[in-house]
N, C-alpha and C. Protein backbone atom coordinates (compact mmCIF):
# COMPACT_ATOMS: atom_id res chain seq x y z
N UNK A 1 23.25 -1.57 12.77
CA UNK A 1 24.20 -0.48 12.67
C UNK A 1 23.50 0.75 12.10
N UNK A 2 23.67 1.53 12.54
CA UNK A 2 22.93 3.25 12.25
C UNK A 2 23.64 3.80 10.80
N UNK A 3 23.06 3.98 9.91
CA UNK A 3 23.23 4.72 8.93
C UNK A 3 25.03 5.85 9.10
N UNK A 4 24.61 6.18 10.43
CA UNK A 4 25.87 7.59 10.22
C UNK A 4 26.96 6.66 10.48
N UNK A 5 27.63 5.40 11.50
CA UNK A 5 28.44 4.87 11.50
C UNK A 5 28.60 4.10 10.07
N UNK A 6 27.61 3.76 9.11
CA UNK A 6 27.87 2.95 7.80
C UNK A 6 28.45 4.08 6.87
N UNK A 7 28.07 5.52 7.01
CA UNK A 7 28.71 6.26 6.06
C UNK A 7 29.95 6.97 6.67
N UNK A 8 30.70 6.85 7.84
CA UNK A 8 31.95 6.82 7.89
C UNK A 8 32.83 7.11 7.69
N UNK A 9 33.79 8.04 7.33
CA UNK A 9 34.74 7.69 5.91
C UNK A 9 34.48 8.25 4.35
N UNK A 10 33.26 7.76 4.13
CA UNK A 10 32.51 7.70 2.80
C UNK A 10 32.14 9.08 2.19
N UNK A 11 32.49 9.45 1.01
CA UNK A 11 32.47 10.65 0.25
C UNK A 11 30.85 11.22 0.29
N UNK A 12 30.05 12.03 1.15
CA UNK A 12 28.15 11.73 0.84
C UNK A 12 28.44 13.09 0.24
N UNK A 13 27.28 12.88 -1.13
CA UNK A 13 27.10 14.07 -1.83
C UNK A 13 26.19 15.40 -1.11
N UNK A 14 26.16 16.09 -2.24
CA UNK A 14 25.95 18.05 -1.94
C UNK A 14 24.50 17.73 -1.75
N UNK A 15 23.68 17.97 -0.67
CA UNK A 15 22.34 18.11 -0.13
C UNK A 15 21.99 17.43 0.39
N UNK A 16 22.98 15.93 1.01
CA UNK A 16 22.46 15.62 2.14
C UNK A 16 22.07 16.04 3.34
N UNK A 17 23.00 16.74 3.76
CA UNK A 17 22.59 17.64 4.94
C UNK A 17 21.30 18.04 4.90
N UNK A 18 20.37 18.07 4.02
CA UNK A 18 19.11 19.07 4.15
C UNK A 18 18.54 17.74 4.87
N UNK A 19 18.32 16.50 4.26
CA UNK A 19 17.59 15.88 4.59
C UNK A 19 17.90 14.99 5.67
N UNK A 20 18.94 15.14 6.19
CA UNK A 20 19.66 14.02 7.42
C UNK A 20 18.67 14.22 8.69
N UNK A 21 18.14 15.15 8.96
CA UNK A 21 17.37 15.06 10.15
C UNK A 21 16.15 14.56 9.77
N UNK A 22 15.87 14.52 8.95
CA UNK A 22 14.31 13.56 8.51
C UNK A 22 15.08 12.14 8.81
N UNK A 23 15.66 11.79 7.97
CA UNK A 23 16.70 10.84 7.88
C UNK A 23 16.96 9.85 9.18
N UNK A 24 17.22 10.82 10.00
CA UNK A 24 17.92 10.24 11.61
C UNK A 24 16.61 10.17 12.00
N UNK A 25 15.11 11.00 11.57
CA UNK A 25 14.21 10.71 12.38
C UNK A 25 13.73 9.24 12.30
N UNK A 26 13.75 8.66 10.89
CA UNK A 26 13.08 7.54 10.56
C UNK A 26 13.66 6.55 11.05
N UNK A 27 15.06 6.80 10.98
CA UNK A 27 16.28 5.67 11.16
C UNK A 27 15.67 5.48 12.92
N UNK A 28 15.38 6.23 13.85
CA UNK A 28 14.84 6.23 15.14
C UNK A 28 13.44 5.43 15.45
N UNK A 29 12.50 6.05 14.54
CA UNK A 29 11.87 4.97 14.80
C UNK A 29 11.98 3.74 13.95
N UNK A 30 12.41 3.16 13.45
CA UNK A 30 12.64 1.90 12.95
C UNK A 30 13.19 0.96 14.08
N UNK A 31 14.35 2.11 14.72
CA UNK A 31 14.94 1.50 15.82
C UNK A 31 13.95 1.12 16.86
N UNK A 32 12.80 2.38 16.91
CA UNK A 32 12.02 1.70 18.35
C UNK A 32 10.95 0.31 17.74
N UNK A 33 10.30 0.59 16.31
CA UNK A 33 9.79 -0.72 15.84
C UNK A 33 9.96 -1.61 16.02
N UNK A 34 11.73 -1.89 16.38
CA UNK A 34 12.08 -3.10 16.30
C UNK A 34 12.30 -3.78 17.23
N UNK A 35 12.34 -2.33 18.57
CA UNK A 35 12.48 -3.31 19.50
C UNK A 35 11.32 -2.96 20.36
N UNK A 36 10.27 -3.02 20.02
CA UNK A 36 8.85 -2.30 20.82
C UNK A 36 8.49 -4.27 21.47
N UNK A 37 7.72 -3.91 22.27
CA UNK A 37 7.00 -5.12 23.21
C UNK A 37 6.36 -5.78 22.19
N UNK A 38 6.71 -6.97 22.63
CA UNK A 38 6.02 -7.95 21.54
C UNK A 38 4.84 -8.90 22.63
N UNK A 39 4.33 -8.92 23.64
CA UNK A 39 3.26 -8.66 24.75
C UNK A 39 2.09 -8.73 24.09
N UNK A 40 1.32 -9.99 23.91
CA UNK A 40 -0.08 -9.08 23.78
C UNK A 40 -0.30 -9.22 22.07
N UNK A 41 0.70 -9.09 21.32
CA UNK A 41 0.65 -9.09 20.05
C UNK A 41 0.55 -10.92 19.31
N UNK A 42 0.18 -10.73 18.13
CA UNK A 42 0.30 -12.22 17.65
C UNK A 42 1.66 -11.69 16.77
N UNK A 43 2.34 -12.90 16.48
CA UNK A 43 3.94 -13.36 16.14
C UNK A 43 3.63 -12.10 14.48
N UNK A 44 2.77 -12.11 13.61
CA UNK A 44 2.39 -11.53 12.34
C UNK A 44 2.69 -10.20 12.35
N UNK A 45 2.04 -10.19 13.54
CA UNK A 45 2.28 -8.17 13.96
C UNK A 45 3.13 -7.89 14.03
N UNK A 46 4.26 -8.66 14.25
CA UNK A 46 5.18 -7.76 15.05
C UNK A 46 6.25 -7.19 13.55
N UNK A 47 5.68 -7.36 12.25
CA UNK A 47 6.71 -6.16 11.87
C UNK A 47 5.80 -5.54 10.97
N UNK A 48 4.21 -5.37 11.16
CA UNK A 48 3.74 -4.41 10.87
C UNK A 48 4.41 -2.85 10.70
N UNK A 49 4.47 -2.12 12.29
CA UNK A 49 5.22 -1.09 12.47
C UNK A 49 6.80 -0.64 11.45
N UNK A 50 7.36 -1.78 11.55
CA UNK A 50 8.57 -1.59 10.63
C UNK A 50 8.16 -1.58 9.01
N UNK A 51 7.10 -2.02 8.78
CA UNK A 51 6.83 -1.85 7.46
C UNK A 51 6.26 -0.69 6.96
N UNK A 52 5.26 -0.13 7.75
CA UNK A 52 4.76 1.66 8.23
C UNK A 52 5.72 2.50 8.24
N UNK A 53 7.25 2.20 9.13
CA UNK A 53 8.01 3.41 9.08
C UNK A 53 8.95 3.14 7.67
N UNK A 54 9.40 1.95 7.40
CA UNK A 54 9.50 1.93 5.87
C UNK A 54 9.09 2.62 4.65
N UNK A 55 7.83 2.11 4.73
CA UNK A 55 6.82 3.14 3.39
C UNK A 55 7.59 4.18 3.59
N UNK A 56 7.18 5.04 4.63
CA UNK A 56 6.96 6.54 5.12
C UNK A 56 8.34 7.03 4.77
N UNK A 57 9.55 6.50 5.02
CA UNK A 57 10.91 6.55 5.05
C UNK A 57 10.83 7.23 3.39
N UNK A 58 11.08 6.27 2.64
CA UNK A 58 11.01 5.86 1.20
C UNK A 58 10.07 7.08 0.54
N UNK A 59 9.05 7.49 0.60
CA UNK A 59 8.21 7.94 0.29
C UNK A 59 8.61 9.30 0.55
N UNK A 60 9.19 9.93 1.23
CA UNK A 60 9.49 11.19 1.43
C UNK A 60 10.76 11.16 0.63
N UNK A 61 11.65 10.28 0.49
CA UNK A 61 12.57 10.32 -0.37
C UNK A 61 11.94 10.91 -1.96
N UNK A 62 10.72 9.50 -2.21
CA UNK A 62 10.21 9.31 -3.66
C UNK A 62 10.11 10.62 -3.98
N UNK A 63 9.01 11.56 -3.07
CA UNK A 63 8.13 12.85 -2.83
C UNK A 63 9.17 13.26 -4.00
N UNK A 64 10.38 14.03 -2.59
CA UNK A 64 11.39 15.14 -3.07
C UNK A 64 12.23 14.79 -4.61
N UNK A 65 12.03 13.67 -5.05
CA UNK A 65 13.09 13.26 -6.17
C UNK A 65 11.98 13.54 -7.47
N UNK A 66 10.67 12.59 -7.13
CA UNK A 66 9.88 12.79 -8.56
C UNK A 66 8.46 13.66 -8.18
N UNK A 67 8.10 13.70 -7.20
CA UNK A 67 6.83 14.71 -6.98
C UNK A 67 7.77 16.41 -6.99
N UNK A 68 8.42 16.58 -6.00
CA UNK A 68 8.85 17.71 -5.96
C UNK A 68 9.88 18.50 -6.63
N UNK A 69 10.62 17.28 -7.27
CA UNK A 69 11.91 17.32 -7.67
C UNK A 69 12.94 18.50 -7.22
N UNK A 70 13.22 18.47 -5.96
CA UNK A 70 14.34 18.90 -5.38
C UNK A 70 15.63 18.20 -5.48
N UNK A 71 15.46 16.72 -5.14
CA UNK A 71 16.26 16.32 -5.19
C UNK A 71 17.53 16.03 -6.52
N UNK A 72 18.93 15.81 -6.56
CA UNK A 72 19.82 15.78 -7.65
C UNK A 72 19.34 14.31 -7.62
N UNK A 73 19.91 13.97 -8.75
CA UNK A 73 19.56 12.34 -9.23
C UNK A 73 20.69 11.94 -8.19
N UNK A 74 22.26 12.47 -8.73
CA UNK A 74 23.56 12.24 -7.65
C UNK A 74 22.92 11.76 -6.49
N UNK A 75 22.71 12.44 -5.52
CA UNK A 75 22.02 11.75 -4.26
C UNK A 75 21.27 11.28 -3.85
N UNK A 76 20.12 10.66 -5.01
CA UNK A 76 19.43 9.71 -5.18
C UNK A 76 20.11 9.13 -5.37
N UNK A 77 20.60 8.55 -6.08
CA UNK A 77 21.18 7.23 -6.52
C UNK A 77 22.30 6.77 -5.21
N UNK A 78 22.86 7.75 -4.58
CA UNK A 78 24.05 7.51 -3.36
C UNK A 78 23.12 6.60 -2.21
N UNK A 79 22.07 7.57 -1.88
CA UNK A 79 20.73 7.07 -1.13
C UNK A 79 20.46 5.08 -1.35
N UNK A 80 20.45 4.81 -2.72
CA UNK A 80 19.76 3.68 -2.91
C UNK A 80 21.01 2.80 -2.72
N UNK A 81 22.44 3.24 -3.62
CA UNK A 81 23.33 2.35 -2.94
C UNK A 81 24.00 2.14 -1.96
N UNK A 82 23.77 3.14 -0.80
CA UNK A 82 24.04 3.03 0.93
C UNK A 82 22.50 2.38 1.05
N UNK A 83 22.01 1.88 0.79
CA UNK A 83 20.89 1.19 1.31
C UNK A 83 20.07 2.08 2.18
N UNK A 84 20.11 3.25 1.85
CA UNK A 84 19.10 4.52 2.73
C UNK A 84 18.12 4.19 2.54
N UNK A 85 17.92 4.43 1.18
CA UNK A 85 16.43 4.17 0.36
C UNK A 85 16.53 2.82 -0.51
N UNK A 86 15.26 2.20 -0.73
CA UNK A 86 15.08 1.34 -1.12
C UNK A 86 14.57 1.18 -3.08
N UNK A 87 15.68 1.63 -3.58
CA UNK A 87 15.16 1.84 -5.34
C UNK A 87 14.26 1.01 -5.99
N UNK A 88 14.03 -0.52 -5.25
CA UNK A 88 13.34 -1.21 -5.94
C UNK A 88 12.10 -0.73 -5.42
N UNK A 89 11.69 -0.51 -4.62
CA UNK A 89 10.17 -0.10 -3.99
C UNK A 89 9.82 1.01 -4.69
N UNK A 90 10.90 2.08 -4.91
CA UNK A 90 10.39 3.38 -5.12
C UNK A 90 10.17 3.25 -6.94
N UNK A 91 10.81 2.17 -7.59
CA UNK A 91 10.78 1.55 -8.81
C UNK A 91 9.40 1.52 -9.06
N UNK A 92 9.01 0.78 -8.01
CA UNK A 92 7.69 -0.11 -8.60
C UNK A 92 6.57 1.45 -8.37
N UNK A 93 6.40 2.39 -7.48
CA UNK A 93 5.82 3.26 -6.97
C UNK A 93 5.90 3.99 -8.33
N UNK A 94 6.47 4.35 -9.41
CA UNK A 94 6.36 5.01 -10.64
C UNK A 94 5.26 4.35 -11.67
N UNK A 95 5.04 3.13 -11.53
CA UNK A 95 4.75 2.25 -12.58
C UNK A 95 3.02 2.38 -12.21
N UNK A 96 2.37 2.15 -13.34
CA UNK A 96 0.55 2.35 -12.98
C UNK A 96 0.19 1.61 -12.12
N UNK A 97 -0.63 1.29 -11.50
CA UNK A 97 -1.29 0.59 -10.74
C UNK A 97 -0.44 0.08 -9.19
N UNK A 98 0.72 0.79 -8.97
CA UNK A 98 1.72 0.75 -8.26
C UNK A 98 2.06 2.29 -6.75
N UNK A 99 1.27 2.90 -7.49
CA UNK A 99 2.03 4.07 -7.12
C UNK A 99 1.82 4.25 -5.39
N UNK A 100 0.87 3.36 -4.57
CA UNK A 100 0.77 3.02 -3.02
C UNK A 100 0.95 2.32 -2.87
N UNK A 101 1.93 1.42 -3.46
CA UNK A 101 2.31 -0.62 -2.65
C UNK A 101 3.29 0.42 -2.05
N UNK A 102 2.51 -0.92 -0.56
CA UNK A 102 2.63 -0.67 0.58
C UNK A 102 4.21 -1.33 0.95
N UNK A 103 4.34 -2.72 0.20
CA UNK A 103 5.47 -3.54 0.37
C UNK A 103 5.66 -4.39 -0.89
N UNK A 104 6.91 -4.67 -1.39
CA UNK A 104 7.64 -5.66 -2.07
C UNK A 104 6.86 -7.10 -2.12
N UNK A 105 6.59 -7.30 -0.75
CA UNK A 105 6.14 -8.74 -0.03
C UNK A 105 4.62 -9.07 -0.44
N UNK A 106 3.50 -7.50 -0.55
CA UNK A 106 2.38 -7.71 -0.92
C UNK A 106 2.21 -8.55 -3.18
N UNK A 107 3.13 -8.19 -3.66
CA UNK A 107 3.01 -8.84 -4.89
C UNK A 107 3.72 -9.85 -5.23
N UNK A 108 4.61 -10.55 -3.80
CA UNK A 108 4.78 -11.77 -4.28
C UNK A 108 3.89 -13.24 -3.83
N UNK A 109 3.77 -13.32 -5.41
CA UNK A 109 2.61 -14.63 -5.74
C UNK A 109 3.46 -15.74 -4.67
N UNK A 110 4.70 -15.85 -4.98
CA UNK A 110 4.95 -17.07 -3.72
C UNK A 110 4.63 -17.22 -2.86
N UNK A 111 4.82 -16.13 -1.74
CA UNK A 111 4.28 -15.81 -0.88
C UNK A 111 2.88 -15.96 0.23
N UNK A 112 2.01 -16.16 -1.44
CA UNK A 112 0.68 -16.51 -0.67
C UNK A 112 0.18 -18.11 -0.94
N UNK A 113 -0.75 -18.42 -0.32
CA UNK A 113 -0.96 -19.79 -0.09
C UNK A 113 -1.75 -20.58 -1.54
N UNK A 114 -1.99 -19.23 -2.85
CA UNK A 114 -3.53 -19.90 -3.48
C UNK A 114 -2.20 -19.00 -4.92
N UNK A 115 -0.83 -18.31 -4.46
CA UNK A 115 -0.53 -17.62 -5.94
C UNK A 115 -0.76 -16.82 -6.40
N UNK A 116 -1.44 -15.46 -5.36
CA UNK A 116 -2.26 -14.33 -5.76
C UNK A 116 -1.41 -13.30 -4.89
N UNK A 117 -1.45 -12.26 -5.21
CA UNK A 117 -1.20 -11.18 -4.76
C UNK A 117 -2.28 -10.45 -3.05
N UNK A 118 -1.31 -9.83 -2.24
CA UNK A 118 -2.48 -9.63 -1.11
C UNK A 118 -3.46 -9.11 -1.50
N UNK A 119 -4.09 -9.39 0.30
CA UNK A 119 -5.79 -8.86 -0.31
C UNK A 119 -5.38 -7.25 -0.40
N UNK A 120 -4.47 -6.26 0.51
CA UNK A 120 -4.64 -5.27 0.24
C UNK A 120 -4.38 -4.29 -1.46
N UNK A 121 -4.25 -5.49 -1.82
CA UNK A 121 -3.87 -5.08 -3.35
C UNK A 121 -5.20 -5.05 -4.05
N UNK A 122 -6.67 -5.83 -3.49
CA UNK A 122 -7.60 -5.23 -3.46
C UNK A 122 -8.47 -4.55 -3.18
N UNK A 123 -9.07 -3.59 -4.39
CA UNK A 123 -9.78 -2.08 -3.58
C UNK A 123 -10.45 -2.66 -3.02
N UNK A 124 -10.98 -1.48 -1.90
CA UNK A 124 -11.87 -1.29 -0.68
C UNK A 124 -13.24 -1.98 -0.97
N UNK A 125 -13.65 -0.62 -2.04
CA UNK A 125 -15.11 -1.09 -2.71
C UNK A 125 -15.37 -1.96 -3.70
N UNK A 126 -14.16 -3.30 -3.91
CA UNK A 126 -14.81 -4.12 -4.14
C UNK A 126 -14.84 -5.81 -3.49
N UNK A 127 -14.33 -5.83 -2.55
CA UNK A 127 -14.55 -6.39 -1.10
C UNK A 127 -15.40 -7.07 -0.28
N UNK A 128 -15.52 -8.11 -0.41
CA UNK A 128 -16.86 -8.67 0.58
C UNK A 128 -17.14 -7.89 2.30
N UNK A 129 -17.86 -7.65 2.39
CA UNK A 129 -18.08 -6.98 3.56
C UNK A 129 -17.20 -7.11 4.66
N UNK A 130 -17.20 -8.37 5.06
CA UNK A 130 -15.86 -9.06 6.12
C UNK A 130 -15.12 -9.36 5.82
N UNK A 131 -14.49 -8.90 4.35
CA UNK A 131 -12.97 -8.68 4.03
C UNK A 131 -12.73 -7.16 3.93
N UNK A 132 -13.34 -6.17 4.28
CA UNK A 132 -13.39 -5.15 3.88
C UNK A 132 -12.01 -4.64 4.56
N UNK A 133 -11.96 -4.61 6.15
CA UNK A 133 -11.14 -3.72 6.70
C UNK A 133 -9.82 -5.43 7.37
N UNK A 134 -9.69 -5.79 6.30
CA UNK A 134 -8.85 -6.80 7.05
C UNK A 134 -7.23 -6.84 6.18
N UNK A 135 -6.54 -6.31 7.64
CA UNK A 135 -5.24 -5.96 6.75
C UNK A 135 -4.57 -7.27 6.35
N UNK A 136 -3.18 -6.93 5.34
CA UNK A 136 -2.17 -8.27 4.89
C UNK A 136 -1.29 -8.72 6.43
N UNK A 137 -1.72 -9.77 6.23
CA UNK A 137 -1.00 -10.45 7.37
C UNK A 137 0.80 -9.98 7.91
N UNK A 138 0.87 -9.67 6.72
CA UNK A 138 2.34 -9.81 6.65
C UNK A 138 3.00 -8.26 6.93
N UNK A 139 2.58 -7.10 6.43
CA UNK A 139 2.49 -6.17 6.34
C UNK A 139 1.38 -5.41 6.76
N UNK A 140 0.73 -5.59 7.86
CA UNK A 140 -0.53 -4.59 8.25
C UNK A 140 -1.18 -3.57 7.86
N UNK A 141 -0.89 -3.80 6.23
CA UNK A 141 -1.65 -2.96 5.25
C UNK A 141 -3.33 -3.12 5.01
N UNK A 142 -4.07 -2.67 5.30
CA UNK A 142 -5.28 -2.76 4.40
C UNK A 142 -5.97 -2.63 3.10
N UNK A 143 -5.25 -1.27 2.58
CA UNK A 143 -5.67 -1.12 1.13
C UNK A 143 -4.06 -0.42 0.72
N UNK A 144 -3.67 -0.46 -0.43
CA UNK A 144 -2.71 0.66 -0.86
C UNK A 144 -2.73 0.49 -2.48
N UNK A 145 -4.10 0.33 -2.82
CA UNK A 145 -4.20 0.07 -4.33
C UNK A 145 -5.33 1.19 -4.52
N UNK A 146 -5.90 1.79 -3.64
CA UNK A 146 -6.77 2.84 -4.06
C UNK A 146 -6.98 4.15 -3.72
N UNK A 147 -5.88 4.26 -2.54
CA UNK A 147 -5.32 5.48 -2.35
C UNK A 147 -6.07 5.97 -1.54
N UNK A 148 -7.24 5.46 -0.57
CA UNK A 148 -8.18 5.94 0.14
C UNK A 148 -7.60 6.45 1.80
N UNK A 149 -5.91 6.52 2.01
CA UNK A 149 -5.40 6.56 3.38
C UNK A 149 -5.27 7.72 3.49
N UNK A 150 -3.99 8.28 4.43
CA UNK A 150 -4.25 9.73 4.57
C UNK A 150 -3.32 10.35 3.50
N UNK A 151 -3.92 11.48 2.91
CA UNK A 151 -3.08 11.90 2.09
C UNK A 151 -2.55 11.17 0.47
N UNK A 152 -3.55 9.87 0.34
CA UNK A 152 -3.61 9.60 -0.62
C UNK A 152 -2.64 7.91 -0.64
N UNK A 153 -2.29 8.02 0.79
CA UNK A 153 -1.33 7.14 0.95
C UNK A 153 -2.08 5.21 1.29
N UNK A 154 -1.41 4.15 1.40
CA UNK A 154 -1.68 3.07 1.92
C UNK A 154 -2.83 3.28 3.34
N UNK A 155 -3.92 2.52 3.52
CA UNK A 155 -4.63 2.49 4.76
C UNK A 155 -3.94 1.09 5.74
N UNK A 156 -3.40 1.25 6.80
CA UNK A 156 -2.75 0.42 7.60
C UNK A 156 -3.44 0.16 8.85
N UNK A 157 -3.02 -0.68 9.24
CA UNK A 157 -3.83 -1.22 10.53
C UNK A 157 -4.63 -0.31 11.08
N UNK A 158 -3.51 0.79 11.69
CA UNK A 158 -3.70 1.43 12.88
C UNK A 158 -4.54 3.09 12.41
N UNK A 159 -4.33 2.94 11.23
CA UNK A 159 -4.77 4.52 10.34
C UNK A 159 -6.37 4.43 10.79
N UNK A 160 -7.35 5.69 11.15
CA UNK A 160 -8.38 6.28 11.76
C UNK A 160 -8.89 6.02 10.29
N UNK A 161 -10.90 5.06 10.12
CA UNK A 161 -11.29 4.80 9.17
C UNK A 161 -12.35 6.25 9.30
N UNK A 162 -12.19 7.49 8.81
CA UNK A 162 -13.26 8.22 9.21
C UNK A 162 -14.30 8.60 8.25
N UNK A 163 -15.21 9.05 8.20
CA UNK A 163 -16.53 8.82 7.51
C UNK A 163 -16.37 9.38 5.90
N UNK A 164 -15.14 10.06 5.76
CA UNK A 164 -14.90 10.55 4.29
C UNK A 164 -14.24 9.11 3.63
N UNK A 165 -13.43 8.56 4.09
CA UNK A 165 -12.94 6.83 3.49
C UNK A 165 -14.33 5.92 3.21
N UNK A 166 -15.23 6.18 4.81
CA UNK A 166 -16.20 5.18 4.36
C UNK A 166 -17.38 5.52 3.32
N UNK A 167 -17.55 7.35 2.59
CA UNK A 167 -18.17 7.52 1.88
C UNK A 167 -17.29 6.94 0.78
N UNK A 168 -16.40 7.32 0.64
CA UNK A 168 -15.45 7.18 -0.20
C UNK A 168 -15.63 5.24 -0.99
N UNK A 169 -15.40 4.72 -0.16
CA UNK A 169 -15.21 3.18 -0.31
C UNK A 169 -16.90 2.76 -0.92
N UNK A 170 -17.51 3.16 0.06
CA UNK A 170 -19.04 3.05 -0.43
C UNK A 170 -19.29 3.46 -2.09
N UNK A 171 -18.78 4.57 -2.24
CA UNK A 171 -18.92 5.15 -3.47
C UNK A 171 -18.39 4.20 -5.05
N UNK A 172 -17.53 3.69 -4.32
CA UNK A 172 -16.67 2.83 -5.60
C UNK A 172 -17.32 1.59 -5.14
N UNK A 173 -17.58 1.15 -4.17
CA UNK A 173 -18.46 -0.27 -3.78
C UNK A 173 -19.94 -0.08 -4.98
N UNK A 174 -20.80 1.13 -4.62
CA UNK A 174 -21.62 1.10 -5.90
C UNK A 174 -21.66 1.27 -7.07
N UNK A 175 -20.59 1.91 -7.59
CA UNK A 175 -19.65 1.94 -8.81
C UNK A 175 -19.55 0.69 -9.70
N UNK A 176 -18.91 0.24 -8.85
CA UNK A 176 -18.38 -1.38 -9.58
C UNK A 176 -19.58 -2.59 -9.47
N UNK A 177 -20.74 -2.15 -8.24
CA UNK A 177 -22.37 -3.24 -8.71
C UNK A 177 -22.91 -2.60 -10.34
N UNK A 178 -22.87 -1.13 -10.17
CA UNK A 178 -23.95 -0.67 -11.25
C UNK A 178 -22.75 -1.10 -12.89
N UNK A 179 -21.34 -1.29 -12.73
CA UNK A 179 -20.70 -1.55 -13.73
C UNK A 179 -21.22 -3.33 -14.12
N UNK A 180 -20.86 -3.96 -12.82
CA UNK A 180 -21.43 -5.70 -13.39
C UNK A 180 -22.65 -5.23 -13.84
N UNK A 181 -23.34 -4.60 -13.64
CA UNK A 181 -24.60 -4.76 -14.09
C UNK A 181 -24.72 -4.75 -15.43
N UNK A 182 -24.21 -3.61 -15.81
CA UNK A 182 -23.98 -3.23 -17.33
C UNK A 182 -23.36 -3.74 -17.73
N UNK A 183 -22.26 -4.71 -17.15
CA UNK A 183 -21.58 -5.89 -18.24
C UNK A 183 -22.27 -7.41 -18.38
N UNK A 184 -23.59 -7.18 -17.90
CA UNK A 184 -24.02 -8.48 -18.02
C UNK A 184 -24.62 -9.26 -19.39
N UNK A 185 -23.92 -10.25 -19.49
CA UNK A 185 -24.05 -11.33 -20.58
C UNK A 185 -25.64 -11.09 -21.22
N UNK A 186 -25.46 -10.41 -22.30
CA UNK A 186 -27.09 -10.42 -22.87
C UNK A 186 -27.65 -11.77 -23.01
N UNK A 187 -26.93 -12.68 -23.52
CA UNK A 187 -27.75 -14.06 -23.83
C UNK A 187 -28.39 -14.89 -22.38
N UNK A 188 -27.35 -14.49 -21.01
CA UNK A 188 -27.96 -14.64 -20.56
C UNK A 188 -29.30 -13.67 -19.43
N UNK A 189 -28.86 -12.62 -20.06
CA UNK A 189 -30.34 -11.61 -19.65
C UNK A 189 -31.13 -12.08 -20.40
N UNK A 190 -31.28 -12.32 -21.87
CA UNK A 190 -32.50 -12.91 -22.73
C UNK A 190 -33.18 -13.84 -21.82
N UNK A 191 -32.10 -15.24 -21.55
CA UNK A 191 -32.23 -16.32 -20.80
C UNK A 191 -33.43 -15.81 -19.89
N UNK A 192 -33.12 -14.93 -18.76
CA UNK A 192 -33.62 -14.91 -17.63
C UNK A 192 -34.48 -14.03 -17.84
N UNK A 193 -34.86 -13.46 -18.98
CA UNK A 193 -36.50 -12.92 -19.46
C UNK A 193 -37.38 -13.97 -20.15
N UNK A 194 -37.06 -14.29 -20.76
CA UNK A 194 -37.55 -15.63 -21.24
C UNK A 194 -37.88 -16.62 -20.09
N UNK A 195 -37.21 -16.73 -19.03
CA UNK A 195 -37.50 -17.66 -18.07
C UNK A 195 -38.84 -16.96 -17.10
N UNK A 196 -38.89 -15.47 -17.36
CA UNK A 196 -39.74 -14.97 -16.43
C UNK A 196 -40.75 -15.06 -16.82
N UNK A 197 -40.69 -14.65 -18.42
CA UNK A 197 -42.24 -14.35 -18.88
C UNK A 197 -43.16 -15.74 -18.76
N UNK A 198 -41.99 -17.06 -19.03
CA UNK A 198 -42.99 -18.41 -18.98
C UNK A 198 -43.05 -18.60 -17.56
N UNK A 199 -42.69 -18.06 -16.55
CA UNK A 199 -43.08 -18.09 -15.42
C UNK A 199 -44.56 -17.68 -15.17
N UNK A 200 -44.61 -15.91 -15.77
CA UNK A 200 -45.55 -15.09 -15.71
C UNK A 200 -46.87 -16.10 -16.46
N UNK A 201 -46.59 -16.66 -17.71
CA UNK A 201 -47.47 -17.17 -18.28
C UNK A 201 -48.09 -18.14 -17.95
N UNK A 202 -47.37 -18.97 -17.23
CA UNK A 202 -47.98 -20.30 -16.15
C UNK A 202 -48.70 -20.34 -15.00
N UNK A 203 -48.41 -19.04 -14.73
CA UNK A 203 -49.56 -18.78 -13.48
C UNK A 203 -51.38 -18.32 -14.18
């Protein structure tokens, strides 16, 4: 059921109108997400797309309420209890280490097979090589913990990896070697000088 037949009747507060055509745009494609060809695709994919126009939905809401603050709280709050917007997502998007989850679904520990949170919840650059660009199964997210997408946003399946991400990723990939380095266990750096020099000395 379309948003404008659910509000009906229903009293909608002072400034919706500004945003209803964004509004009807998203509500549109969600509609085509959902019913796009499923051909060709594996069963996982197929609500990638709906989770993409989600974020995006939500996020322009978040923008105007706490980045831009246009928005009245009043029609925020109308928003979250017509189920426009989603308050728990945009909840968690305030909180540190939060502010690009991509989905609800990526931090639940049930969810996954080992009790951990997705991989896209880990950064880029610190990543085994062939986990690098491999999105959440569930959500066709790749990264949304380091902000490396466009505009600062989640990197998703289908998002263009172009050579400023891959300096980018590289950059924090050597970041975090030269940090282990410097956190390494002195006793066992002693260890493994001590092991060299009687190496050195035996020859």
């Amino acid at each position: 059921m379309s948003f404008r037949r659910r509000l009906k009747g229903k009293k909608i507060p002072e400034g919706f109108d500004a945003i209803e055509p964004a509004i009807e745009e998203f509500e549109q494609q969600m509609r085509d997400a959902v019913s796009e060809e499923h051909e060709g695709k594996r069963k996982n994919e197929l609500g990638w797309r709906i989770h993409r126009v989600h974020w995006e939905k939500n996020r322009f809401l978040f923008d105007l309420m706490y980045k831009r603050k246009v928005m009245k709280r009043e029609l925020y709050d109308w928003l979250v209890r017509e189920k426009i917007a989603d308050g728990n997502l945009i909840s968690k998007w305030r909180k540190p280490g939060y502010e690009n989850l991509c989905s609800l679904l990526s931090i639940q520990k049930s969810a996954t097979n080992f009790g951990t949170t997705s991989l896209c919840r880990v950064p880029m650059g610190s990543r085994a090589p062939q986990q690098r660009l491999t999105p959440n199964v569930r959500t066709g997210c790749i990264s949304c913990c380091s902000g490396d997408g466009i505009m600062g946003g989640p990197i998703w399946w289908n998002t263009p990896i172009t050579e400023e991400v891959e300096a980018k990723v590289n950059k924090k990939r050597k970041a975090n070697e030269a940090q282990e380095e410097d956190e390494e266990d002195p006793a066992v750096a002693a260890r493994i000088a001590a092991l060299r020099k009687e190496m050195a000395a035996g020859k």
